[in-house]
PDB file of N, CA and C in Angstrom:
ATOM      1  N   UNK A   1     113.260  77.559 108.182  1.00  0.00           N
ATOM      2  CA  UNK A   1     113.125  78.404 107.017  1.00  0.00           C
ATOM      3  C   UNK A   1     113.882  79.699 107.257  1.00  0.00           C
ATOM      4  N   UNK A   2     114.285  80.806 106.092  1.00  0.00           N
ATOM      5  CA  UNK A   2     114.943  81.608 106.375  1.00  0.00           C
ATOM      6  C   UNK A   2     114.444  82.902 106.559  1.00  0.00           C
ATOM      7  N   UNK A   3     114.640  83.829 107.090  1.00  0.00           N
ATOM      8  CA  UNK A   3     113.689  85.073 107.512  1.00  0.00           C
ATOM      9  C   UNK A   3     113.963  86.093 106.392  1.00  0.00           C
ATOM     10  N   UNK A   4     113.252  86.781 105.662  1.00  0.00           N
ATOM     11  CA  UNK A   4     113.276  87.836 104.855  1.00  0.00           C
ATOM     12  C   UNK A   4     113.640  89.255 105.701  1.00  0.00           C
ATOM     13  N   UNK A   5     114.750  90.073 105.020  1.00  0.00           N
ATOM     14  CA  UNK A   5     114.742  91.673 105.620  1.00  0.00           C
ATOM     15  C   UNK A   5     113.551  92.043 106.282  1.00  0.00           C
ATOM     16  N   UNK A   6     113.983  92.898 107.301  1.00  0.00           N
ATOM     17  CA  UNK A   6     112.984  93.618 108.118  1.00  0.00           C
ATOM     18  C   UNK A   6     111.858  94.176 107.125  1.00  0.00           C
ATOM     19  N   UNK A   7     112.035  94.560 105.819  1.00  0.00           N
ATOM     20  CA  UNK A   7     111.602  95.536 104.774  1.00  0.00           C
ATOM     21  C   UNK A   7     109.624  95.039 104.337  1.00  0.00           C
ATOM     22  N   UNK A   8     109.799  93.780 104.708  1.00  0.00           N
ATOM     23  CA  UNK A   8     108.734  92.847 104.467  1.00  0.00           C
ATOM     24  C   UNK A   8     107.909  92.873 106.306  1.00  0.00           C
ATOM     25  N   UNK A   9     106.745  93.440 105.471  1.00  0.00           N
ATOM     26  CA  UNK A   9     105.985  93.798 105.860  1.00  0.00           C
ATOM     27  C   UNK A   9     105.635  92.315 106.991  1.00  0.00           C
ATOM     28  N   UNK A  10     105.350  92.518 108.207  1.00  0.00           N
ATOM     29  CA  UNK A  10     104.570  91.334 109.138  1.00  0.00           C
ATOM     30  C   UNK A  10     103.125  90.725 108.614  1.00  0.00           C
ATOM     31  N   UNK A  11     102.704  89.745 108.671  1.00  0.00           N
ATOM     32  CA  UNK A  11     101.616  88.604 108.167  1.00  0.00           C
ATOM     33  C   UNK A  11     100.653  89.028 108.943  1.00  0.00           C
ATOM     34  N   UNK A  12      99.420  89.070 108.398  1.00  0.00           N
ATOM     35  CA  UNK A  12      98.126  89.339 109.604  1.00  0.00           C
ATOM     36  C   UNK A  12      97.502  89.014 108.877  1.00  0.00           C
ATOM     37  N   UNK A  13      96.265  88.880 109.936  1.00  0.00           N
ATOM     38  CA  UNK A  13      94.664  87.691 109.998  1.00  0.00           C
ATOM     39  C   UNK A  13      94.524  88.139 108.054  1.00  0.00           C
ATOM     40  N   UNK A  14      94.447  89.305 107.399  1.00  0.00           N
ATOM     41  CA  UNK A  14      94.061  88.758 105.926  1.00  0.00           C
ATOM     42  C   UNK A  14      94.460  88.590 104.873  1.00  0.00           C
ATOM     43  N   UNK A  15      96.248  87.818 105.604  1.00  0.00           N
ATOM     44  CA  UNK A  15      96.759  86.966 104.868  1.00  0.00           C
ATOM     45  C   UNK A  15      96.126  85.649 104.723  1.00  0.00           C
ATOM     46  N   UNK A  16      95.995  85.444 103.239  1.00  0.00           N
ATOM     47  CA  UNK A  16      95.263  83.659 103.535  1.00  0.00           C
ATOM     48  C   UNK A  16      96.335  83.091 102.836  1.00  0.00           C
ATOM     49  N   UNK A  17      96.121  81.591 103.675  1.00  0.00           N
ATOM     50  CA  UNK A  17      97.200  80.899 102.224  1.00  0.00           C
ATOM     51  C   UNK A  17      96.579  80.460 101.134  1.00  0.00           C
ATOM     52  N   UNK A  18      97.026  80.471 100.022  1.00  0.00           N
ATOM     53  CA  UNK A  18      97.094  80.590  98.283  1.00  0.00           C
ATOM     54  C   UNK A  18      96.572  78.862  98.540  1.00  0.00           C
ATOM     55  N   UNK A  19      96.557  77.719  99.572  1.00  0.00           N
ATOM     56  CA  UNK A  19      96.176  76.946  99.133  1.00  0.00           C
ATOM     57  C   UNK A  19      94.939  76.385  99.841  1.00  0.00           C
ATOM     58  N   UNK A  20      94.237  76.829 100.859  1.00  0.00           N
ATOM     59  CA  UNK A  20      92.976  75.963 101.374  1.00  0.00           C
ATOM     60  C   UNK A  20      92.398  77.853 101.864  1.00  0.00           C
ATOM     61  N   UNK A  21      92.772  78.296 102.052  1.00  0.00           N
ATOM     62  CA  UNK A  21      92.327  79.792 102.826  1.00  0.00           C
ATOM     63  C   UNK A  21      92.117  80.082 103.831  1.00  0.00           C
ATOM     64  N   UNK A  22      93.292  79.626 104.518  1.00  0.00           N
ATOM     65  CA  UNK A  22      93.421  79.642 106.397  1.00  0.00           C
ATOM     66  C   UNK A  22      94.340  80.858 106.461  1.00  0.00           C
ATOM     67  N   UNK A  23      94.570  81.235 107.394  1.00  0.00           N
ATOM     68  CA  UNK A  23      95.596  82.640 107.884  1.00  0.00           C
ATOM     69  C   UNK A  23      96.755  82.101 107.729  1.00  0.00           C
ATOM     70  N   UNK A  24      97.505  82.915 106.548  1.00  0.00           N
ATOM     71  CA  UNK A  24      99.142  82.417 106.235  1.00  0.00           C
ATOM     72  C   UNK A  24      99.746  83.009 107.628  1.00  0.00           C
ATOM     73  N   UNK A  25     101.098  82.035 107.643  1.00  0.00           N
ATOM     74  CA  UNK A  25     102.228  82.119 108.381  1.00  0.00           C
ATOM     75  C   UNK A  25     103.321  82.416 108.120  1.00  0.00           C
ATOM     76  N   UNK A  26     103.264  82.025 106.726  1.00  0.00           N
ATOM     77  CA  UNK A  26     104.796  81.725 105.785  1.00  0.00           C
ATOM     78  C   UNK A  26     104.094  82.202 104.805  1.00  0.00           C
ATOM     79  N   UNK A  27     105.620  82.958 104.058  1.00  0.00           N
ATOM     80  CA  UNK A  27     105.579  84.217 103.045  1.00  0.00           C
ATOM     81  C   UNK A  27     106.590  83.907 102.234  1.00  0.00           C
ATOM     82  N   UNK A  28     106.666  82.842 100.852  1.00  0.00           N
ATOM     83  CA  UNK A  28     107.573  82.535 100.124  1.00  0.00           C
ATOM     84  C   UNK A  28     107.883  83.774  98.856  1.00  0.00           C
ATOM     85  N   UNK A  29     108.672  84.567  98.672  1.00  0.00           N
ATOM     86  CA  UNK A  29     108.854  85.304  97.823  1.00  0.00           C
ATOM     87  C   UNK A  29     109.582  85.023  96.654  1.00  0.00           C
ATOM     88  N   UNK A  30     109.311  84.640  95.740  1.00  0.00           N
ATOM     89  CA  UNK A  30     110.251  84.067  94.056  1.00  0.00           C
ATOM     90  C   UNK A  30     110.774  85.200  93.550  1.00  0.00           C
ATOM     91  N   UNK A  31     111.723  84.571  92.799  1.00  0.00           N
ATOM     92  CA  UNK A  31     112.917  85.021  92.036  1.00  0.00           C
ATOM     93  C   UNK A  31     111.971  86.278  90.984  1.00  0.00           C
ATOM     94  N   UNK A  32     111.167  85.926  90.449  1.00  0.00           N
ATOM     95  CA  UNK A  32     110.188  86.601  89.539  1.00  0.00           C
ATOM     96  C   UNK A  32     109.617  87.469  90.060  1.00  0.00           C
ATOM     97  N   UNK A  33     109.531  87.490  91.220  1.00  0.00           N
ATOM     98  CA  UNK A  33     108.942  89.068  92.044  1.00  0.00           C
ATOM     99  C   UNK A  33     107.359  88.785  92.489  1.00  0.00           C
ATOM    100  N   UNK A  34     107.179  87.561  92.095  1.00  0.00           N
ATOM    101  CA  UNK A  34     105.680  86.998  92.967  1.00  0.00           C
ATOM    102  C   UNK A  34     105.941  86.219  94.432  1.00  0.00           C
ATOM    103  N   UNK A  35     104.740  86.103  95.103  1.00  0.00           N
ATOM    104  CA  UNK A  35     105.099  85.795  96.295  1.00  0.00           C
ATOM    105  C   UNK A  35     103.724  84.164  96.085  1.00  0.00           C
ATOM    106  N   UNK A  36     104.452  83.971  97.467  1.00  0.00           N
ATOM    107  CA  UNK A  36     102.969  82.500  97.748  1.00  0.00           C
ATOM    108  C   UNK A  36     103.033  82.739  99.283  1.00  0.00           C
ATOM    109  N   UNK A  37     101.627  82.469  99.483  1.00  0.00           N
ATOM    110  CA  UNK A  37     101.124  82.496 100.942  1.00  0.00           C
ATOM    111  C   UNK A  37     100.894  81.014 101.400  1.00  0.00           C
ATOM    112  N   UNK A  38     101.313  80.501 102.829  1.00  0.00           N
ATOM    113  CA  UNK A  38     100.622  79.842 103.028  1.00  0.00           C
ATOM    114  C   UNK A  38     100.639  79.341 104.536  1.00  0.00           C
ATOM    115  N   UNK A  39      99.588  78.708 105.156  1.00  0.00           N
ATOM    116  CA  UNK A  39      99.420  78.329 106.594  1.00  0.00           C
ATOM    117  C   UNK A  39     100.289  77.302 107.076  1.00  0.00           C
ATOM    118  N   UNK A  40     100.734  77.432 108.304  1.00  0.00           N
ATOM    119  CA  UNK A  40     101.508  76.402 108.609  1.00  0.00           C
ATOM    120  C   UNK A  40     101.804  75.247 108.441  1.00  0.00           C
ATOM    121  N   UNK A  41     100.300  74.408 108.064  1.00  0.00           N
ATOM    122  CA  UNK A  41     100.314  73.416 107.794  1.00  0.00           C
ATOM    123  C   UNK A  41     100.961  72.944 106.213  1.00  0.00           C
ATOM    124  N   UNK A  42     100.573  73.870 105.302  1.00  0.00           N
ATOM    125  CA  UNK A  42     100.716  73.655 103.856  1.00  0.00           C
ATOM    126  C   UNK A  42     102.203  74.241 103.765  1.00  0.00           C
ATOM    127  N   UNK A  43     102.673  75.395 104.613  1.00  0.00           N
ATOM    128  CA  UNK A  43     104.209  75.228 104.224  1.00  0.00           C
ATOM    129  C   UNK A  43     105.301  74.299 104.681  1.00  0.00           C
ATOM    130  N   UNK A  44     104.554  73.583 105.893  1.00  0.00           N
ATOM    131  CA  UNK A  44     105.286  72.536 106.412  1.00  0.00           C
ATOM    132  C   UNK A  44     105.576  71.149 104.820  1.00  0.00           C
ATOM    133  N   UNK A  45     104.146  71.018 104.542  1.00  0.00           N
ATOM    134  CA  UNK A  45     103.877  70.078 103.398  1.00  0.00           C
ATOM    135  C   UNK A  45     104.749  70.175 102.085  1.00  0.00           C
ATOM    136  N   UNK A  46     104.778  71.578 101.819  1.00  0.00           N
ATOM    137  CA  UNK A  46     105.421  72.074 100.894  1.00  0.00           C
ATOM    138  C   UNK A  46     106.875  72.293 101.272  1.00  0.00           C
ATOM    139  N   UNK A  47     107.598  72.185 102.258  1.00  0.00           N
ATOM    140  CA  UNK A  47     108.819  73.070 102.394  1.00  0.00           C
ATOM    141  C   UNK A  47     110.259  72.621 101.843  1.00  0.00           C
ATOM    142  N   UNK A  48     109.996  71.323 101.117  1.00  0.00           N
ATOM    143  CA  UNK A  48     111.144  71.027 100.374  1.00  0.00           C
ATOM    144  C   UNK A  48     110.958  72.062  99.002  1.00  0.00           C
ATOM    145  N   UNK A  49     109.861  71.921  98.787  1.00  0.00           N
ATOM    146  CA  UNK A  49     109.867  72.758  97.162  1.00  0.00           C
ATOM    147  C   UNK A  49     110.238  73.802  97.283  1.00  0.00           C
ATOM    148  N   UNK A  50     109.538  74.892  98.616  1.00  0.00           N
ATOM    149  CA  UNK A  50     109.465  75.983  98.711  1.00  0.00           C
ATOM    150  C   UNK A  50     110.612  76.347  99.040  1.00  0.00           C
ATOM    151  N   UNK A  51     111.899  75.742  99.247  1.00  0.00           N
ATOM    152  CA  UNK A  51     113.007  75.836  99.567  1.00  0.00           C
ATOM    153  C   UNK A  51     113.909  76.503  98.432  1.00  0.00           C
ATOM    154  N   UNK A  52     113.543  75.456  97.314  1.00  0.00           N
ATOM    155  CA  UNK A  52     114.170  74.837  95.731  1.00  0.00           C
ATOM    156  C   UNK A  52     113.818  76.187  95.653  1.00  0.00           C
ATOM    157  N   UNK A  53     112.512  76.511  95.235  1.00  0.00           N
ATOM    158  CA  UNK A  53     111.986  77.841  94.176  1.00  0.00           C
ATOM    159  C   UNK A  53     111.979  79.468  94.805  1.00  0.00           C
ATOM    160  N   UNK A  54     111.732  79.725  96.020  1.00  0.00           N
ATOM    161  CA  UNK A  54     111.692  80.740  97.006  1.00  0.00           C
ATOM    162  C   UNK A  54     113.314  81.447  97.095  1.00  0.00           C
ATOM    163  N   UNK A  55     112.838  82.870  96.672  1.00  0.00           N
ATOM    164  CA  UNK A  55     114.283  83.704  96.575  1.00  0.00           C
ATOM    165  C   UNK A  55     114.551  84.012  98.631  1.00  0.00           C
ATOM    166  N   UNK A  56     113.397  84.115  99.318  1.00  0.00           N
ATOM    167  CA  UNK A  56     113.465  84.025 100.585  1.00  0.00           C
ATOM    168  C   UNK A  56     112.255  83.302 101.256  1.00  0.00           C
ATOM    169  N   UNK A  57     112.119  83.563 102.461  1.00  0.00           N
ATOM    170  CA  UNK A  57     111.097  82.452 103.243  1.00  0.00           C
ATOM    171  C   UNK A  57     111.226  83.748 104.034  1.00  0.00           C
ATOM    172  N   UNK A  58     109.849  83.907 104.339  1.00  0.00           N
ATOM    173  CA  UNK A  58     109.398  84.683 105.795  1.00  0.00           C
ATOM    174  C   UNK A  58     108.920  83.649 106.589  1.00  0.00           C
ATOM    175  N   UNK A  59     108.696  83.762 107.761  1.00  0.00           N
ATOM    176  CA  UNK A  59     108.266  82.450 108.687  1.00  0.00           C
ATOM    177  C   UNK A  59     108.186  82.840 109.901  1.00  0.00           C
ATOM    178  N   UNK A  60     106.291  83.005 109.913  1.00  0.00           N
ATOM    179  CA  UNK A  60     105.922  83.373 111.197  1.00  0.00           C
ATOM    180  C   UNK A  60     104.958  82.268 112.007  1.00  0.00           C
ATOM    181  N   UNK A  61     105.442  81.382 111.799  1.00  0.00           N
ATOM    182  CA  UNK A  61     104.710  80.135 112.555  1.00  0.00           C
ATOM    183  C   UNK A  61     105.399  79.882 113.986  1.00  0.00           C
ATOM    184  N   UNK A  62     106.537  80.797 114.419  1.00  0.00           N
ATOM    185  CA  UNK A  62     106.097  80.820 115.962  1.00  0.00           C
ATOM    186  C   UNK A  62     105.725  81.493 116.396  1.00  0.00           C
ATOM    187  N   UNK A  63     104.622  82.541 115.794  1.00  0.00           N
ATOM    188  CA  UNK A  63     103.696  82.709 116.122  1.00  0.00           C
ATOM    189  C   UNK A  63     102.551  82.071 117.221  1.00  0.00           C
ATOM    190  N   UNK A  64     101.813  80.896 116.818  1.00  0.00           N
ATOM    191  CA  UNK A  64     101.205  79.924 117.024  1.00  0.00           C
ATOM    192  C   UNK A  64     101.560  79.530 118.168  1.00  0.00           C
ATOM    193  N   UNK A  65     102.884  79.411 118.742  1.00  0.00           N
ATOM    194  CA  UNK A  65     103.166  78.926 119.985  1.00  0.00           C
ATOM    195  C   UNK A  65     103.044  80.216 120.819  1.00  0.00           C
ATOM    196  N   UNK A  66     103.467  80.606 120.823  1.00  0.00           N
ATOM    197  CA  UNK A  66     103.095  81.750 121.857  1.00  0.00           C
ATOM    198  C   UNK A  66     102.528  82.370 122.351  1.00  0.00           C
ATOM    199  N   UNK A  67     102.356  82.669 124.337  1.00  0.00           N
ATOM    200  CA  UNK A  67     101.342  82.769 124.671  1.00  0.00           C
ATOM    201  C   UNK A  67     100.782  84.509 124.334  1.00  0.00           C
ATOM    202  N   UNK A  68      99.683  84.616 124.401  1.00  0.00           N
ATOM    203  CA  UNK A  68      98.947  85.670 124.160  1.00  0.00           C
ATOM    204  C   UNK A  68      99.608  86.777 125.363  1.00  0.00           C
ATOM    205  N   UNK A  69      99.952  88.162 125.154  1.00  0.00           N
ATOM    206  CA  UNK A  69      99.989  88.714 126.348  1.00  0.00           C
ATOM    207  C   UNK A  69      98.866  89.454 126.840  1.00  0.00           C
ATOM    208  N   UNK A  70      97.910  88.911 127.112  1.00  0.00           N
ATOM    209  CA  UNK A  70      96.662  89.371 127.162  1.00  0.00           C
ATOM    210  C   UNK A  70      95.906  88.203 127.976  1.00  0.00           C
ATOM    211  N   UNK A  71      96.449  86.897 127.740  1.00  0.00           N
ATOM    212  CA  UNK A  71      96.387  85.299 128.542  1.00  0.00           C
ATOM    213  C   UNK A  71      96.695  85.827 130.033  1.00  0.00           C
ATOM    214  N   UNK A  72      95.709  85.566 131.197  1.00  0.00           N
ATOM    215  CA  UNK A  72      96.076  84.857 132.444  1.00  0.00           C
ATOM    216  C   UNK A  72      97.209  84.398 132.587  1.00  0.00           C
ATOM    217  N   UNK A  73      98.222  84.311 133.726  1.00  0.00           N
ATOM    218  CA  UNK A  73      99.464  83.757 134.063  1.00  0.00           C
ATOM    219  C   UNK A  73      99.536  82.339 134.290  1.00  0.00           C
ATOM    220  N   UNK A  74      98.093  81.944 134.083  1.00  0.00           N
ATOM    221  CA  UNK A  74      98.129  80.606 135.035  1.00  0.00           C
ATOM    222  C   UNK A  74      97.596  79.652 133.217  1.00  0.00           C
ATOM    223  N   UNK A  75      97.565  80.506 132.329  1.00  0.00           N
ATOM    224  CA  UNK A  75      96.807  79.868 130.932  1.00  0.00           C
ATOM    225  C   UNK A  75      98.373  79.549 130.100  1.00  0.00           C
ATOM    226  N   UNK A  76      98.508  78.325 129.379  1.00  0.00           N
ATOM    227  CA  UNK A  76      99.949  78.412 128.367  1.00  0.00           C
ATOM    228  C   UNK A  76      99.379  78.256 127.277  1.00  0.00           C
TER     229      UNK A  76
END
């Protein structure tokens, strides 16, 4: 997915996504000046559409992989 300008604000815990209400990852912004939220899972599901209709894609789902820096050295 494609990353939106620095200008856009970073995703946190009370972002939910617009479709089950888990912590969004991905930040689809439309042509119309509305946005859609949604969790990794549902923008994965969605990401042909969200492709089509989305003036940009924020995309913080590697997030998720990465270790905590706050994790033990010996924890992945």
């Amino acid at each position: 997915m494609t990353a939106l300008a620095e200008q856009t604000s970073a995703l946190n815990a009370t972002d939910r996504c617009d479709r089950c209400g888990a912590q969004a990852y991905v930040r689809a912004e439309l042509s119309n000046g509305g946005e859609l939220l949604f969790c990794a899972h549902h923008a994965r599901a969605h990401e042909e559409k969200l492709r089509e209709i989305a003036a940009q894609i924020h995309d913080e789902t590697g997030r998720l992989t990465s270790v905590s820096p706050v994790a033990p050295d010996n924890e992945v």
